[in-house]
Protein backbone atom coordinates (compact mmCIF):
# COMPACT_ATOMS: atom_id res chain seq x y z
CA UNK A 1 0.00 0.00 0.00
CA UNK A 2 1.65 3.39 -0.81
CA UNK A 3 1.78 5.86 1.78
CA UNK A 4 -0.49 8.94 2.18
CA UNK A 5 1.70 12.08 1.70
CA UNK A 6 1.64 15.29 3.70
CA UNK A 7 2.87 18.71 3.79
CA UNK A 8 2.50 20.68 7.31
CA UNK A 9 2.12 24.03 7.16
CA UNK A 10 2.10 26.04 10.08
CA UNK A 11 4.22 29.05 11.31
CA UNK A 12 5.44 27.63 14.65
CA UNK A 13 9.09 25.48 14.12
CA UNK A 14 7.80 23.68 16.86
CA UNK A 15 4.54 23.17 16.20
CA UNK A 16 5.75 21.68 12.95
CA UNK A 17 8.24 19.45 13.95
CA UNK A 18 5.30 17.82 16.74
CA UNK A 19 3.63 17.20 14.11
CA UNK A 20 5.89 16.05 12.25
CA UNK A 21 7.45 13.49 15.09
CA UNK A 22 3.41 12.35 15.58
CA UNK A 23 2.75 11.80 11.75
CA UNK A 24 6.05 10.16 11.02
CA UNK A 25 5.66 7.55 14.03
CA UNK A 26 3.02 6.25 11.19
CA UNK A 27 4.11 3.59 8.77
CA UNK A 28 1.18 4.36 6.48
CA UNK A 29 2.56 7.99 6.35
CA UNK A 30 5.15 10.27 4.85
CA UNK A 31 6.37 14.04 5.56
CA UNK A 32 7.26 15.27 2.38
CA UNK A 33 7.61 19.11 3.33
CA UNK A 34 6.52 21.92 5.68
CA UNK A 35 5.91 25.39 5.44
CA UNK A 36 6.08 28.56 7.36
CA UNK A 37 3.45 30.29 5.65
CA UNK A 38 0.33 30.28 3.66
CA UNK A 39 1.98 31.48 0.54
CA UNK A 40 5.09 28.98 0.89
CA UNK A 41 2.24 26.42 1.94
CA UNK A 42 0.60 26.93 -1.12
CA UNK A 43 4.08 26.74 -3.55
CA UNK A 44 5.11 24.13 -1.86
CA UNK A 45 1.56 22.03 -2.36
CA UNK A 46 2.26 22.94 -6.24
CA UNK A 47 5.33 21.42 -6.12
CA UNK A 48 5.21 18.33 -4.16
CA UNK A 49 1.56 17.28 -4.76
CA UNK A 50 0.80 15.65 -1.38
CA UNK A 51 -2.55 13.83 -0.57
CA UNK A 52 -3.20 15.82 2.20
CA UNK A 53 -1.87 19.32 3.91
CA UNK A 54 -2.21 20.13 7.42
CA UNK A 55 -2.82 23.91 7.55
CA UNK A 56 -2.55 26.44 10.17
CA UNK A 57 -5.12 29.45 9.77
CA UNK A 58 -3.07 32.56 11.08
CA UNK A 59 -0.35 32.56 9.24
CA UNK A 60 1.83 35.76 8.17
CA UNK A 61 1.79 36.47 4.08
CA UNK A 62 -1.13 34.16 3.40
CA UNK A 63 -3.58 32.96 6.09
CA UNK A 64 -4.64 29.31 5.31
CA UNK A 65 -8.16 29.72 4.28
CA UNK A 66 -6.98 31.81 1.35
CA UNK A 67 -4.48 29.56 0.62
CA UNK A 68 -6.75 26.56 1.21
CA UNK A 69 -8.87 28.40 -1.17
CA UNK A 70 -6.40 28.34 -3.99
CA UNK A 71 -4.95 25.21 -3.62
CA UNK A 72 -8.42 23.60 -4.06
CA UNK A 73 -9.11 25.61 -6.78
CA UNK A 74 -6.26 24.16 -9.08
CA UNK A 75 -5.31 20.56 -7.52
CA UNK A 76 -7.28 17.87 -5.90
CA UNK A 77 -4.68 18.14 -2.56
CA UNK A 78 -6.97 17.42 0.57
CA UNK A 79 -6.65 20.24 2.93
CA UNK A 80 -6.87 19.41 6.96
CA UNK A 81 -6.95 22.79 8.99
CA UNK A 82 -5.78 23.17 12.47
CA UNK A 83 -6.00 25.76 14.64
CA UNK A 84 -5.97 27.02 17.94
CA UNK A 85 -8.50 29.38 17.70
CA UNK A 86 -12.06 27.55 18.42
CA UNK A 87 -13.79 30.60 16.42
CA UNK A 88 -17.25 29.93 14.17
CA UNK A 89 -15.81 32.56 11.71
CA UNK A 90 -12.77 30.45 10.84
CA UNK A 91 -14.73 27.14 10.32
CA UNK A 92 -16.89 28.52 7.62
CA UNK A 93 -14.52 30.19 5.86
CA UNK A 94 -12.57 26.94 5.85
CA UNK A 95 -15.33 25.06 4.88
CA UNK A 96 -16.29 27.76 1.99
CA UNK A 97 -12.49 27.41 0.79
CA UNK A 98 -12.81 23.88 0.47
CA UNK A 99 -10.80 22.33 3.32
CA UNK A 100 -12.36 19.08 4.04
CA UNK A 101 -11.50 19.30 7.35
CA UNK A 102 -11.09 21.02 10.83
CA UNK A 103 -9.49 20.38 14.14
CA UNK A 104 -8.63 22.44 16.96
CA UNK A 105 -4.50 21.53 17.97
CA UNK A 106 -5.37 20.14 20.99
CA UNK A 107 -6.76 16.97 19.83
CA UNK A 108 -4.98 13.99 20.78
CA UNK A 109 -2.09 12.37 18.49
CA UNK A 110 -4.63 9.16 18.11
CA UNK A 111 -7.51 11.29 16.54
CA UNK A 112 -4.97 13.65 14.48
CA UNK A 113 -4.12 10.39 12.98
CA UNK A 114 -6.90 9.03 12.68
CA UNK A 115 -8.03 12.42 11.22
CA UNK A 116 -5.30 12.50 8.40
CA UNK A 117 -6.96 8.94 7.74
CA UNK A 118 -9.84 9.54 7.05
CA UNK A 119 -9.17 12.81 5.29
CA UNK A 120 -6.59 11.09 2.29
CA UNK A 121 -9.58 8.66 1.75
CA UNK A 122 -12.33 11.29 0.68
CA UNK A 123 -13.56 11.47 4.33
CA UNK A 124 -14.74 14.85 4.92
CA UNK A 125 -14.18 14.94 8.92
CA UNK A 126 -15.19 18.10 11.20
CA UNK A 127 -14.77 17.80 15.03
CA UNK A 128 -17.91 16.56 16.72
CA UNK A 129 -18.31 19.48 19.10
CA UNK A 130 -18.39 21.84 15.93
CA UNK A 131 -20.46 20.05 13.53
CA UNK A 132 -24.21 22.12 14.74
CA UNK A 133 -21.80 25.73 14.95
CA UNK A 134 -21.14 25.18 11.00
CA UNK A 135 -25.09 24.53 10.66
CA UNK A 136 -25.69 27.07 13.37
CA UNK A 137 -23.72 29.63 10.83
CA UNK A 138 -25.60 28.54 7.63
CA UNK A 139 -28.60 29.34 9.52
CA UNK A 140 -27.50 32.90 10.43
CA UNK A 141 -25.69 33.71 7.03
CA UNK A 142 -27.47 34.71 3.58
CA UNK A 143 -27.97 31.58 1.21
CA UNK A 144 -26.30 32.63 -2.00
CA UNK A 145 -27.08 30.81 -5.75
CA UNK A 146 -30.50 29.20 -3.91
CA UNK A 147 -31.85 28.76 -7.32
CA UNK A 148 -28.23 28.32 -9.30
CA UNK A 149 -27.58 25.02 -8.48
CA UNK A 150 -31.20 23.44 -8.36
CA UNK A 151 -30.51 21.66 -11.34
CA UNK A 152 -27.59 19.81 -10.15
CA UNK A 153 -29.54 18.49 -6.89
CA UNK A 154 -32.35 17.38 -9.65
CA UNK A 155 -30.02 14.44 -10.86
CA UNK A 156 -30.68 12.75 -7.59
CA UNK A 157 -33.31 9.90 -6.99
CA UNK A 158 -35.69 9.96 -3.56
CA UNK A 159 -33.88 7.78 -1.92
CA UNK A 160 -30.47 10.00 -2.54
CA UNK A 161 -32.56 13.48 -2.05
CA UNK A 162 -32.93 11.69 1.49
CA UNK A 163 -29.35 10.86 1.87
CA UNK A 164 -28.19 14.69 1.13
CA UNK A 165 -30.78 16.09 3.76
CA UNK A 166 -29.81 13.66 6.11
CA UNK A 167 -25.97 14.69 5.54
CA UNK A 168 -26.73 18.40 5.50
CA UNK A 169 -28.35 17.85 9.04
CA UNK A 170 -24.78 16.76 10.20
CA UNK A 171 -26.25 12.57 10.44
CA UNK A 172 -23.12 10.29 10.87
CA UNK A 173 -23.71 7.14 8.62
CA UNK A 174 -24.76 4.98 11.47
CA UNK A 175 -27.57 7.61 12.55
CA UNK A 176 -28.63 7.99 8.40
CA UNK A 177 -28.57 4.36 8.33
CA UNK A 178 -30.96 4.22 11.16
CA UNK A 179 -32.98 6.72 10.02
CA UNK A 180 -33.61 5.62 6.93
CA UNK A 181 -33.92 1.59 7.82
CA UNK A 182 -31.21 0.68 5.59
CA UNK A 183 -27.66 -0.48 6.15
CA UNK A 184 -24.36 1.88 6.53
CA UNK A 185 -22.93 0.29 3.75
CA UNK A 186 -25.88 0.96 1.60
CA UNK A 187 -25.58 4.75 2.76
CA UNK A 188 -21.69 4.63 1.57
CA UNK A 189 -23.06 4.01 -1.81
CA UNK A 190 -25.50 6.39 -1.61
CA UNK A 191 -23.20 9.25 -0.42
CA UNK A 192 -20.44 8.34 -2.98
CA UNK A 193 -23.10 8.51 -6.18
CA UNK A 194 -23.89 11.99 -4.56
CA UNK A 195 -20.49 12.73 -4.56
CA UNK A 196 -19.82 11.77 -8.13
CA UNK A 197 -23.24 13.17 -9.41
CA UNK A 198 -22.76 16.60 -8.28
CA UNK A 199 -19.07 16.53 -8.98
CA UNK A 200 -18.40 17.29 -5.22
CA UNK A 201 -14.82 16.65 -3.14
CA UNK A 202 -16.39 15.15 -0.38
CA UNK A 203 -19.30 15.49 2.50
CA UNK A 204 -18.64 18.99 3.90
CA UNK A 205 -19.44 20.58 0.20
CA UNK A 206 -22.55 18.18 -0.04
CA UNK A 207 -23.74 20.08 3.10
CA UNK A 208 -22.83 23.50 1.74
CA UNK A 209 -24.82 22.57 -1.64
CA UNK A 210 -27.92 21.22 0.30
CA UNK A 211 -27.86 25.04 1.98
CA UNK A 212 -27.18 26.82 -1.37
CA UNK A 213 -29.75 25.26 -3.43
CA UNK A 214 -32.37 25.52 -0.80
CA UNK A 215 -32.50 21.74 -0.41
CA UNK A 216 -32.25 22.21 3.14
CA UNK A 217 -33.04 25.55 5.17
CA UNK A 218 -32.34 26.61 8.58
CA UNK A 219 -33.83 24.62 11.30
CA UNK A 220 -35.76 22.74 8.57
């Protein structure tokens, strides 16, 4: 099995090389690079094409939501952001910039791996505690392209339409699965033909979608 390469970017030495020690302590893992800066973050993602980069938000040059938001804009590199900063503002900007996932540093080593993990394979992974503040915030901010994307939801069947609500409402598989009376690995198929259909990285831009076609409202 080849291993899953990242690129930690973060303006702390020491905060890099932690990481760094934790990730490498993996066998399934590889440290191709760091950075001390969203713009050297974002060369440096160019140049070495890893499969997922761990980025810090406040950064000096670049902050990493901007350059989370280029980087996903031209490459198919899987961002992971990590912060210190537990701040609503931050998570949906990173989720709007397409990071397809968000931790606060002080997670343990086991779940940053874990994390990383589930990231590289097309997981999109937010920590528990924040998942209803990111659907608290699309509940408070204006819905932009309601109508736009309409179409693209229209490709779905029922049973998929049901899926993407369920998703949007921040459901793990397990509680969808429940929901719905079918199996978690029938939900996996589900979600991926979602995925596919809408041309979508992974779960946390389903759930913006659902909100900006109107597929799923505020506290409906």
């Amino acid at each position: 099995m080849s291993s899953i390469r990242l690129l930690v970017v973060d303006d702390e030495a020491l905060v890099r090389s932690g990481f760094r020690l934790i990730l490498q302590s993996e066998p399934d893992f590889e440290v191709v690079g760091e950075a001390a800066d969203g713009a050297a973050g974002l060369a440096e993602a160019q140049r070495l094409r890893p499969d997922v980069v761990l980025m810090d938000v406040r950064m000096p040059r670049m902050d990493g939501v901007e350059a989370t938001r280029r980087l996903t804009e031209v490459t198919d590199v899987k961002v992971l952001i990590l912060t210190t900063f537990d701040l609503d503002a931050y998570l949906f900007d990173a989720v709007r910039a397409g990071a397809s996932g968000f931790l606060l540093k002080d997670v343990p080593p086991d779940d940053l791996i874990e994390a990383v993990r589930a990231v590289a394979r097309g997981d999109a992974l937010i920590e528990p505690r924040m998942t209803r503040r990111l659907l608290d915030e699309f509940a408070r901010q204006p819905v932009p392209g309601a109508t736009t994307r309409s179409a693209e939801i229209g490709t779905l069947t029922q049973r998929e339409m049901e899926v993407l609500r369920a998703v949007a409402r921040g459901l793990s598989n397990a509680e969808i699965a429940e929901e719905l009376y079918i199996s978690e690995t029938t939900v996996k198929t589900h979600v991926a033909h979602i995925l596919t259909k809408l041309g979508l990285r992974d779960r946390i831009q389903a759930v913006v979608l659902a909100y900006e076609s109107g597929l799923v409202t505020a506290g409906g």
